[in-house]
C-alpha atoms as a PDB file:
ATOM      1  CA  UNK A   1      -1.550  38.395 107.431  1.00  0.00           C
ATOM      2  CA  UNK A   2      -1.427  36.042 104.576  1.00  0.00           C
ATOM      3  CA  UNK A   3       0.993  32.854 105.241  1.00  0.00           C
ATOM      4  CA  UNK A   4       3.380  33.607 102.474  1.00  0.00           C
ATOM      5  CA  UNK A   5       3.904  37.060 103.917  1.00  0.00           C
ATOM      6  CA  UNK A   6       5.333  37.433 107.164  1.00  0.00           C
ATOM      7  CA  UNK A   7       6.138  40.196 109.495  1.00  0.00           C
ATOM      8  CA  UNK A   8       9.643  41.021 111.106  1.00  0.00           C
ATOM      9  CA  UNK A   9      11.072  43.305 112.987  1.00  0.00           C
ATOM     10  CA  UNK A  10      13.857  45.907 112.275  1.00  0.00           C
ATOM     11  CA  UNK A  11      16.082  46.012 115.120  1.00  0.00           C
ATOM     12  CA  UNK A  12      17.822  49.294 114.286  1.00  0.00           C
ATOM     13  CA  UNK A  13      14.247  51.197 113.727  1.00  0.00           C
ATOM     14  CA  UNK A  14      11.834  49.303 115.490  1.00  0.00           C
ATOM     15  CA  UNK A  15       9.811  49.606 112.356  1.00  0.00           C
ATOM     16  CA  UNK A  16       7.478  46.716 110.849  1.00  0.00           C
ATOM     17  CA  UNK A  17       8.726  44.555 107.302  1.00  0.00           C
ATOM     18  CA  UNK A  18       7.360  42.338 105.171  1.00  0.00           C
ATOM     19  CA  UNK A  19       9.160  39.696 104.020  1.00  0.00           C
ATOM     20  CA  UNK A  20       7.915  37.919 100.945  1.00  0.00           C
ATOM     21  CA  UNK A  21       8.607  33.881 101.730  1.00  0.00           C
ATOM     22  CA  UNK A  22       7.265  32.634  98.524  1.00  0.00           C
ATOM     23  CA  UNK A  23       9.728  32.776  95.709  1.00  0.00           C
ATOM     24  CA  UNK A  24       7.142  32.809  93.291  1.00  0.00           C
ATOM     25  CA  UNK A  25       5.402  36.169  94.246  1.00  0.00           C
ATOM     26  CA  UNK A  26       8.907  37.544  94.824  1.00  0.00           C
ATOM     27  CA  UNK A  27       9.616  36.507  91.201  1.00  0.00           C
ATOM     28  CA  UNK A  28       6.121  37.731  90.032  1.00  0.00           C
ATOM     29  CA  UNK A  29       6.196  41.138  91.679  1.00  0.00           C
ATOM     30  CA  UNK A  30       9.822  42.134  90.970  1.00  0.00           C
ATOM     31  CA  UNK A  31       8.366  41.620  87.566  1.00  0.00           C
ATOM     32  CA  UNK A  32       5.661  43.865  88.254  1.00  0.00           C
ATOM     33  CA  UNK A  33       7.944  47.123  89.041  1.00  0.00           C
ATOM     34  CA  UNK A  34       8.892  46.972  85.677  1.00  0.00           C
ATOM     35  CA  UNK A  35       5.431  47.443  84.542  1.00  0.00           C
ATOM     36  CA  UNK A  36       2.402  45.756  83.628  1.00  0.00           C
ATOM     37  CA  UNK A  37       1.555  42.894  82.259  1.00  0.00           C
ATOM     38  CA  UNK A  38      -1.166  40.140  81.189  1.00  0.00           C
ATOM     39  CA  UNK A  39      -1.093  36.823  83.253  1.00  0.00           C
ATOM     40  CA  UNK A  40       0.551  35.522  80.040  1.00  0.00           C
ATOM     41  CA  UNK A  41       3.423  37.632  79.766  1.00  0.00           C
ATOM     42  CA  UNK A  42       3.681  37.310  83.351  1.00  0.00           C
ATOM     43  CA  UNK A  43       3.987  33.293  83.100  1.00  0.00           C
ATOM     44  CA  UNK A  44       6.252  33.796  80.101  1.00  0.00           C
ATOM     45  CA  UNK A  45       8.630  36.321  81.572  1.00  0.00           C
ATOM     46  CA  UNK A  46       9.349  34.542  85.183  1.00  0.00           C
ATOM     47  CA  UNK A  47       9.111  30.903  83.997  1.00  0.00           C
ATOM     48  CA  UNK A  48       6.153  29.678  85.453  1.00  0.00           C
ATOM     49  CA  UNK A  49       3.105  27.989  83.575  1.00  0.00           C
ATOM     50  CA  UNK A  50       0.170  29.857  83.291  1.00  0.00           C
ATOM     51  CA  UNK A  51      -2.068  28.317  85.503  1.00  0.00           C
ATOM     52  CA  UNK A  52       0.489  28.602  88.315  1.00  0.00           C
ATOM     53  CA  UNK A  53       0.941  32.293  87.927  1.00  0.00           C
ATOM     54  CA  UNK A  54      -2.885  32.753  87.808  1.00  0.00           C
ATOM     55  CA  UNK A  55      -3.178  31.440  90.768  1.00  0.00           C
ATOM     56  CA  UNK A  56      -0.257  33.062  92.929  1.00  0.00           C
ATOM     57  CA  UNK A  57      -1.813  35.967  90.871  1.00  0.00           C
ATOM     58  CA  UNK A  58      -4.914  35.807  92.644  1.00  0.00           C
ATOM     59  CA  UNK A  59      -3.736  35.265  95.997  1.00  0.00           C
ATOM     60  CA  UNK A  60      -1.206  38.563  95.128  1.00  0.00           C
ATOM     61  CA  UNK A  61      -4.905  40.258  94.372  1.00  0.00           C
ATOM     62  CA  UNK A  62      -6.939  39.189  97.004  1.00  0.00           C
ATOM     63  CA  UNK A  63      -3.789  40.665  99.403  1.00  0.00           C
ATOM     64  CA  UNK A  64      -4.027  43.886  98.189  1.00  0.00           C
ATOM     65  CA  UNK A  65      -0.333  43.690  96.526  1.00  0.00           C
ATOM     66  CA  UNK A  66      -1.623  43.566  92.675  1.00  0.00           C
ATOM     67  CA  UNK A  67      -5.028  44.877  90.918  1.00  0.00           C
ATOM     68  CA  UNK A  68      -5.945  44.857  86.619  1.00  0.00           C
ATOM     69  CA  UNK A  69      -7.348  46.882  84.739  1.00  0.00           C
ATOM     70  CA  UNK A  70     -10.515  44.733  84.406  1.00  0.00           C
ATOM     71  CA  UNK A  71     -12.758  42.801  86.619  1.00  0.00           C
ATOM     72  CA  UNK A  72     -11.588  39.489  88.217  1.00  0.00           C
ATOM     73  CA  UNK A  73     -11.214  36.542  85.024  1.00  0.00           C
ATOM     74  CA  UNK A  74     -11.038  39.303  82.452  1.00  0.00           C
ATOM     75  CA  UNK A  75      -8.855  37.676  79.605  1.00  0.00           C
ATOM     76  CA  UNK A  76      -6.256  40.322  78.420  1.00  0.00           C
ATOM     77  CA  UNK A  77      -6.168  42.237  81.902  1.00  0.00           C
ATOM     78  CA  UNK A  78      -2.768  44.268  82.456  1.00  0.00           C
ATOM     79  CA  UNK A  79      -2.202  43.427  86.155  1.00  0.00           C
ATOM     80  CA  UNK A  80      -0.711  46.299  88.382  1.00  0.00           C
ATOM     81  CA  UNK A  81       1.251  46.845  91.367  1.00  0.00           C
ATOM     82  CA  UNK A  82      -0.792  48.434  94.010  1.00  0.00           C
ATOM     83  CA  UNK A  83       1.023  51.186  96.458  1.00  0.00           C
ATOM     84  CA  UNK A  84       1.080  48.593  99.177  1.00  0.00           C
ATOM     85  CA  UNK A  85       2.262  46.156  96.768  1.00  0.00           C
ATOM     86  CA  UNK A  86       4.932  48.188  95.830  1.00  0.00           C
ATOM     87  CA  UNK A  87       5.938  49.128 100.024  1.00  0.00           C
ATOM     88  CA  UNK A  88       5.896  45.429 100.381  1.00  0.00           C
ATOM     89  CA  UNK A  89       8.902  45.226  97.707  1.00  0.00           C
ATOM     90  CA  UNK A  90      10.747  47.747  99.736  1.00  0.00           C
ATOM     91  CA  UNK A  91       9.962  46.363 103.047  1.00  0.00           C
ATOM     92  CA  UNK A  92      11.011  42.639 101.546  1.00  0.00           C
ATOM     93  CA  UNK A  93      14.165  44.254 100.296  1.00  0.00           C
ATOM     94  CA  UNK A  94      14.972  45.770 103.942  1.00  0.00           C
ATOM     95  CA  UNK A  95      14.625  43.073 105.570  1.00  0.00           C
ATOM     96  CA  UNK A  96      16.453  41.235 103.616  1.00  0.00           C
END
């Protein structure tokens, strides 16, 4: 499991969560349920430069939690919550 993800466990259900440590990705995801979005808009809309968000961006890809519309380094690509991506919002917000 990827360091800024971590598992815990729900003591009333015995069930798995994920809990989101990074403040960034929780900033860049919640973002993300309200739709897509380029890395630009991204940056733009959660306060982080560019580069930065490309970058968390990528990790959030390679995890499985976000995919585009285009190939990997397309300019212009609307990035996506995934299904797990969007079950790793709820589980953050359980556990919580």
């Amino acid at each position: 499991m990827p360091e800024e993800l971590s598992e815990s466990r729900n003591r009333g259900e015995g069930a798995d969560l994920i809990r989101i440590r990074s403040k960034h990705r929780r900033r860049l995801l919640g973002r993300l349920t309200e739709g897509g979005a380029t890395v630009s808009e991204l940056a733009n809309d959660v306060g982080l430069r560019v580069p930065h968000a490309s970058a968390e961006l990528k990790r959030l890809r390679n995890d499985g939690l976000v995919s585009s519309d285009q190939s990997e380094g397309s300019r212009g690509a609307s990035m996506h919550l995934t299904q797990f991506g969007w079950e790793a919002i709820r589980s953050d917000e359980l556990s919580r």
